[in-house]
C-alpha atoms as a PDB file:
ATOM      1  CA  UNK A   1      -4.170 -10.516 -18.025  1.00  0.00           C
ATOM      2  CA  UNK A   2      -3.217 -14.189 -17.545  1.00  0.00           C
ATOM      3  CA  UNK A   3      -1.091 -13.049 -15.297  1.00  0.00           C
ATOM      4  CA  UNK A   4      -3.328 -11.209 -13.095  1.00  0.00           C
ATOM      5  CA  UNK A   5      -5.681 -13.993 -13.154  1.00  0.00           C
ATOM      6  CA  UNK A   6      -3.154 -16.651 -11.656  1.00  0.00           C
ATOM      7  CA  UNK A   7      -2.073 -14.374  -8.851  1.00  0.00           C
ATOM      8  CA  UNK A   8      -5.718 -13.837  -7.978  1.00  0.00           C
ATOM      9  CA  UNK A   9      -6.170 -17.912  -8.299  1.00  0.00           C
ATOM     10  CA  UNK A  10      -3.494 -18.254  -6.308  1.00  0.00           C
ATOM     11  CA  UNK A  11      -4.511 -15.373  -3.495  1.00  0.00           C
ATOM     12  CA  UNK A  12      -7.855 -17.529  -3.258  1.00  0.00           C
ATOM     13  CA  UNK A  13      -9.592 -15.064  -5.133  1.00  0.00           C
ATOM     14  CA  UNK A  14      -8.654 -12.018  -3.995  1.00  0.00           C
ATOM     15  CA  UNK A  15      -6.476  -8.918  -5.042  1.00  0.00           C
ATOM     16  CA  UNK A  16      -3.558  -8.857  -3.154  1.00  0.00           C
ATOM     17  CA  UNK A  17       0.092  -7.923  -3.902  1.00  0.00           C
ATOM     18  CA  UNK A  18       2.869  -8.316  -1.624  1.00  0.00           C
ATOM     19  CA  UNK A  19       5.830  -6.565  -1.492  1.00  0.00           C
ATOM     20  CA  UNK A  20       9.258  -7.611   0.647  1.00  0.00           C
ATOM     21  CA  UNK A  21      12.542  -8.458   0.022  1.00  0.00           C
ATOM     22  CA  UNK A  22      13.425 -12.143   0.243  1.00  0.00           C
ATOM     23  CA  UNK A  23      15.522 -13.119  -1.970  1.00  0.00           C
ATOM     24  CA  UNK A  24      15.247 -16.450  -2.413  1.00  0.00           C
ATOM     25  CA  UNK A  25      10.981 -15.848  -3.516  1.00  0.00           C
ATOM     26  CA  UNK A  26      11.927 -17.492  -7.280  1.00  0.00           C
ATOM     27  CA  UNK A  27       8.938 -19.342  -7.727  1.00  0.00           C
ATOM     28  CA  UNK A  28       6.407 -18.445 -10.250  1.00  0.00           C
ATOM     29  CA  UNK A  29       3.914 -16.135  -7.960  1.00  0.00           C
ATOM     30  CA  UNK A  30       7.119 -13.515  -7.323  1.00  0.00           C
ATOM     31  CA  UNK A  31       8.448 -10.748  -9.567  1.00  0.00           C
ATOM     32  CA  UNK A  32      11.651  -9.006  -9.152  1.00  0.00           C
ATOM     33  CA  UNK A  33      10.934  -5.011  -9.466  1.00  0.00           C
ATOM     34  CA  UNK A  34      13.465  -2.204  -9.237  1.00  0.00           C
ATOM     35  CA  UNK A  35      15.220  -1.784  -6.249  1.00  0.00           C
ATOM     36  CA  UNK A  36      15.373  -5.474  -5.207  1.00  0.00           C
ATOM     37  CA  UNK A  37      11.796  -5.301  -4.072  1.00  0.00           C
ATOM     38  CA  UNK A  38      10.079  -8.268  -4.591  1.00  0.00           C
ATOM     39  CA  UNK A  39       6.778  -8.734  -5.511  1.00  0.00           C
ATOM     40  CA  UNK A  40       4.701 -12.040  -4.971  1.00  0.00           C
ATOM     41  CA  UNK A  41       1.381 -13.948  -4.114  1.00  0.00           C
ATOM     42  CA  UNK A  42       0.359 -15.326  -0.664  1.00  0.00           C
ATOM     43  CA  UNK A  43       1.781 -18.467  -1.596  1.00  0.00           C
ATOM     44  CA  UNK A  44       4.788 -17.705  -2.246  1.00  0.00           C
ATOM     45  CA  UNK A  45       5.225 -15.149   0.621  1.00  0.00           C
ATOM     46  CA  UNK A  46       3.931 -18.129   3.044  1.00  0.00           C
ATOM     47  CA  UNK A  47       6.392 -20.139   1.685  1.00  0.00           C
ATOM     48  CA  UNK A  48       9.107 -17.407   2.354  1.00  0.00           C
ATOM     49  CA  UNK A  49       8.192 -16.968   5.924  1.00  0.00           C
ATOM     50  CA  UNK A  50       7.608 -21.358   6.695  1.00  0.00           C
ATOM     51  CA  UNK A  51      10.553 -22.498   4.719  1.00  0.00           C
ATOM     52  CA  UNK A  52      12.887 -19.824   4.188  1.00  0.00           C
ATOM     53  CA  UNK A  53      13.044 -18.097   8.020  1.00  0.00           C
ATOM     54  CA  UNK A  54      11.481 -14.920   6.478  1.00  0.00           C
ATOM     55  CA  UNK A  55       9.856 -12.379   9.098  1.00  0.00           C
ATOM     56  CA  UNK A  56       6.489 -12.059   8.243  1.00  0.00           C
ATOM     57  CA  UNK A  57       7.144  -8.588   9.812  1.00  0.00           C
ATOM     58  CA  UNK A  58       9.310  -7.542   6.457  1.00  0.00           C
ATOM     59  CA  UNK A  59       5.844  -8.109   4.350  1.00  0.00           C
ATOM     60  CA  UNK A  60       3.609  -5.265   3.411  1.00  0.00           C
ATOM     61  CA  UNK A  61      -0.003  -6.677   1.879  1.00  0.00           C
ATOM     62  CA  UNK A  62      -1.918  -4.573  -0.315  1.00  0.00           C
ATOM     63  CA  UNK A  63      -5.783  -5.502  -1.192  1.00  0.00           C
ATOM     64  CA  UNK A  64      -7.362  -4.238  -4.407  1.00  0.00           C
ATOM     65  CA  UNK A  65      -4.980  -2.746  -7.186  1.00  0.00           C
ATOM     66  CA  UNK A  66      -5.540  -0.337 -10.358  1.00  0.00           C
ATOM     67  CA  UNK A  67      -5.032  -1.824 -13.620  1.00  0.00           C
ATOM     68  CA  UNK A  68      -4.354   0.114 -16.813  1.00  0.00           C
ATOM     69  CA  UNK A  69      -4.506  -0.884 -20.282  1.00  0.00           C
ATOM     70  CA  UNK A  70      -1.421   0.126 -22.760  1.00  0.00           C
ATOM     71  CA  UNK A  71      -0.663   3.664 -23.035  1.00  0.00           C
ATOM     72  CA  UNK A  72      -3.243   4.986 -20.004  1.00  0.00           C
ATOM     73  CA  UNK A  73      -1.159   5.099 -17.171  1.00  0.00           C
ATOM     74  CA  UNK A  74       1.559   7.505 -19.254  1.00  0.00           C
ATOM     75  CA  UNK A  75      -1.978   9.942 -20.556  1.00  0.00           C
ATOM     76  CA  UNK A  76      -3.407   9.705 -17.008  1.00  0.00           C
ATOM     77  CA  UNK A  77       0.524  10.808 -15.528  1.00  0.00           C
ATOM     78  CA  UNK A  78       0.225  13.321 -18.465  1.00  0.00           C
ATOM     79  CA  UNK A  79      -3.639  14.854 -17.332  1.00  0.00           C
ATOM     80  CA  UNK A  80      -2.258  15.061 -13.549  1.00  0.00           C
ATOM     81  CA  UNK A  81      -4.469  12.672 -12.384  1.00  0.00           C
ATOM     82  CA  UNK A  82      -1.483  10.158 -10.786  1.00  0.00           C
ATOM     83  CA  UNK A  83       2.261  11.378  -9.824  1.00  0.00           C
ATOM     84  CA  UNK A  84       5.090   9.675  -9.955  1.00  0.00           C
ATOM     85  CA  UNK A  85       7.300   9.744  -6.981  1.00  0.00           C
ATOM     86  CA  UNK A  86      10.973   8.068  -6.696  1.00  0.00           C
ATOM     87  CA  UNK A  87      10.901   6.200  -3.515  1.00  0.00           C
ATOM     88  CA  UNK A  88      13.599   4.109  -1.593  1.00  0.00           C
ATOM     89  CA  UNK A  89      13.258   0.621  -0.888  1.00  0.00           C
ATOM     90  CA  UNK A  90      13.313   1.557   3.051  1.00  0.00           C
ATOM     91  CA  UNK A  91      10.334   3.366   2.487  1.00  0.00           C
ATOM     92  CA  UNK A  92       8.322   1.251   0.298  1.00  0.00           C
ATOM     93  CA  UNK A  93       8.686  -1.358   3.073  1.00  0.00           C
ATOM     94  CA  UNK A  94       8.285   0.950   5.962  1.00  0.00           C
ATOM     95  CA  UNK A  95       6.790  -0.639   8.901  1.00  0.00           C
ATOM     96  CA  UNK A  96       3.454   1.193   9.158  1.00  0.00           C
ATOM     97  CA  UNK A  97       2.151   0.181  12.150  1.00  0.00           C
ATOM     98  CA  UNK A  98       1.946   2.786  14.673  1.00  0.00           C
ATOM     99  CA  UNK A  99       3.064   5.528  12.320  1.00  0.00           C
ATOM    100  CA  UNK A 100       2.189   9.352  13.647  1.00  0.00           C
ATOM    101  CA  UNK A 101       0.578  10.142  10.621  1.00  0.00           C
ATOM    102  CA  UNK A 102      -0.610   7.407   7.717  1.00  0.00           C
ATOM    103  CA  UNK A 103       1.804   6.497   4.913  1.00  0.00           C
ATOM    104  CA  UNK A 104       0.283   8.232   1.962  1.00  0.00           C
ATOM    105  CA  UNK A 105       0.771  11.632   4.071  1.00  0.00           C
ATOM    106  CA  UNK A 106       4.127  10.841   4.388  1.00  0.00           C
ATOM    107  CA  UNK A 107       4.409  10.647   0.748  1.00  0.00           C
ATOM    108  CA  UNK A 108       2.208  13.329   0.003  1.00  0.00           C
ATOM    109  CA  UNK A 109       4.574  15.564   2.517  1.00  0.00           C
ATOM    110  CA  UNK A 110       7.845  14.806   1.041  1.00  0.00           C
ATOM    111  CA  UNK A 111       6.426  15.414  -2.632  1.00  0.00           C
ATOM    112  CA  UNK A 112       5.123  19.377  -1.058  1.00  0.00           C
ATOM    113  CA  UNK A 113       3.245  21.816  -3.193  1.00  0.00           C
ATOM    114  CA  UNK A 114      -0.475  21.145  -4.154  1.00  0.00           C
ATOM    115  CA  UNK A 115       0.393  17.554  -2.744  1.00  0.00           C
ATOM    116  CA  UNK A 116       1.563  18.768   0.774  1.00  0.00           C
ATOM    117  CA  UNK A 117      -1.490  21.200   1.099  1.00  0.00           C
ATOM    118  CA  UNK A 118      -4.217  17.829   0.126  1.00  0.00           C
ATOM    119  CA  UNK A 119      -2.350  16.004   2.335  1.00  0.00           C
ATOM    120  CA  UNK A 120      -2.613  18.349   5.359  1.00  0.00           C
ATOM    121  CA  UNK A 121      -6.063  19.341   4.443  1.00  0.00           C
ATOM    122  CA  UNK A 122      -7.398  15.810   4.340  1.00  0.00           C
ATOM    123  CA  UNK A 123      -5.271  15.251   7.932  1.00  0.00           C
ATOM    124  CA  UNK A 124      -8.024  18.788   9.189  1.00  0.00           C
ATOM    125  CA  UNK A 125     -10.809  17.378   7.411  1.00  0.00           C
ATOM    126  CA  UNK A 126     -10.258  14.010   9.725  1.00  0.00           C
ATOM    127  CA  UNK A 127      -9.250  15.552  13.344  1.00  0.00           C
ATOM    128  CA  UNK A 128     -12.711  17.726  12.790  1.00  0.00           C
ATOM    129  CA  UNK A 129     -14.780  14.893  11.911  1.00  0.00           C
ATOM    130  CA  UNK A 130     -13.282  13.027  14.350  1.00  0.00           C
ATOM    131  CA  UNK A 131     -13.688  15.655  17.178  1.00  0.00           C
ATOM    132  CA  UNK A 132     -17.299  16.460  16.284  1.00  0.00           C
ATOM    133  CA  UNK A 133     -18.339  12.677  16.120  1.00  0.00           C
ATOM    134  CA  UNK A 134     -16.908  12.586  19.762  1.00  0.00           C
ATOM    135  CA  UNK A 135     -18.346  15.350  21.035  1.00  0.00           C
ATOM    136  CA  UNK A 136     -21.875  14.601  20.100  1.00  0.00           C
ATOM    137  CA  UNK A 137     -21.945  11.310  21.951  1.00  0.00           C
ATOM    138  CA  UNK A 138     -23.976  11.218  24.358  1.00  0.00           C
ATOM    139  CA  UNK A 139     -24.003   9.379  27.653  1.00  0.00           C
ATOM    140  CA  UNK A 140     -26.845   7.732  29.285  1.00  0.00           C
ATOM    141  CA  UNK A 141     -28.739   9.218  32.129  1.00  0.00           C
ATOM    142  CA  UNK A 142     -30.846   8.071  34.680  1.00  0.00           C
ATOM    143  CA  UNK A 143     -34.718   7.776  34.368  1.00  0.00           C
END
């Protein structure tokens, strides 16, 4: 919990991870995970970027986060309420601007089953809301 509170301190109050692979992030706001990803505070990633010649473009920033207390993520996993999916590095740090379809489909799609069919439901579920909102627009005629 300290730990979660000094990142947020350091992201000026907010809750934000950031995930990249510079190597040379070794100050205190950056963890090493598996798969050389690294995972740090605004600070640190700033610092990256300004004095190490990072490319800001090699960043991915992610707002809010879930937090689970010892022994709930594994009974959650267990109750089918999260999944687990093996990921490469590549992918984790996909550029995801301008992607055909939004990142968590792409995940959902490669995991198939139950996972594929949410996925491509929730994909329907958008195009028709989408569609509908644009079709009932309407334009402004003359007095």
């Amino acid at each position: 919990r300290r730990r979660e509170r000094e990142m947020r301190k350091r992201n000026g109050g907010l809750d934000i991870t950031i995930l990249h692979q510079h190597q040379d992030s070794t100050r205190v706001g950056a963890t090493r995970l598996p798969g050389n990803v690294i995972s740090s505070d605004m600070e640190t990633a700033r610092d990256a970027v300004v004095r190490g010649g990072a490319d800001p473009g090699h960043f991915r920033v992610f707002h809010g986060s879930k937090k689970w207390e010892a022994g709930e993520i594994e009974r959650e996993l267990d109750e089918g309420v999260w999944y687990s999916v093996a990921a490469a590095r590549s992918f984790i740090l996909k550029h995801c601007i301008g992607l055909p379809k939004p990142l968590w489909h792409e995940v959902m799609d490669m995991v198939g089953g139950g996972l594929l069919e949410a996925s491509e439901l929730e994909i329907r579920k958008r195009r028709e809301a989408s569609s509908s909102s644009s079709s009932s627009s309407t334009s402004p005629q003359d007095d």
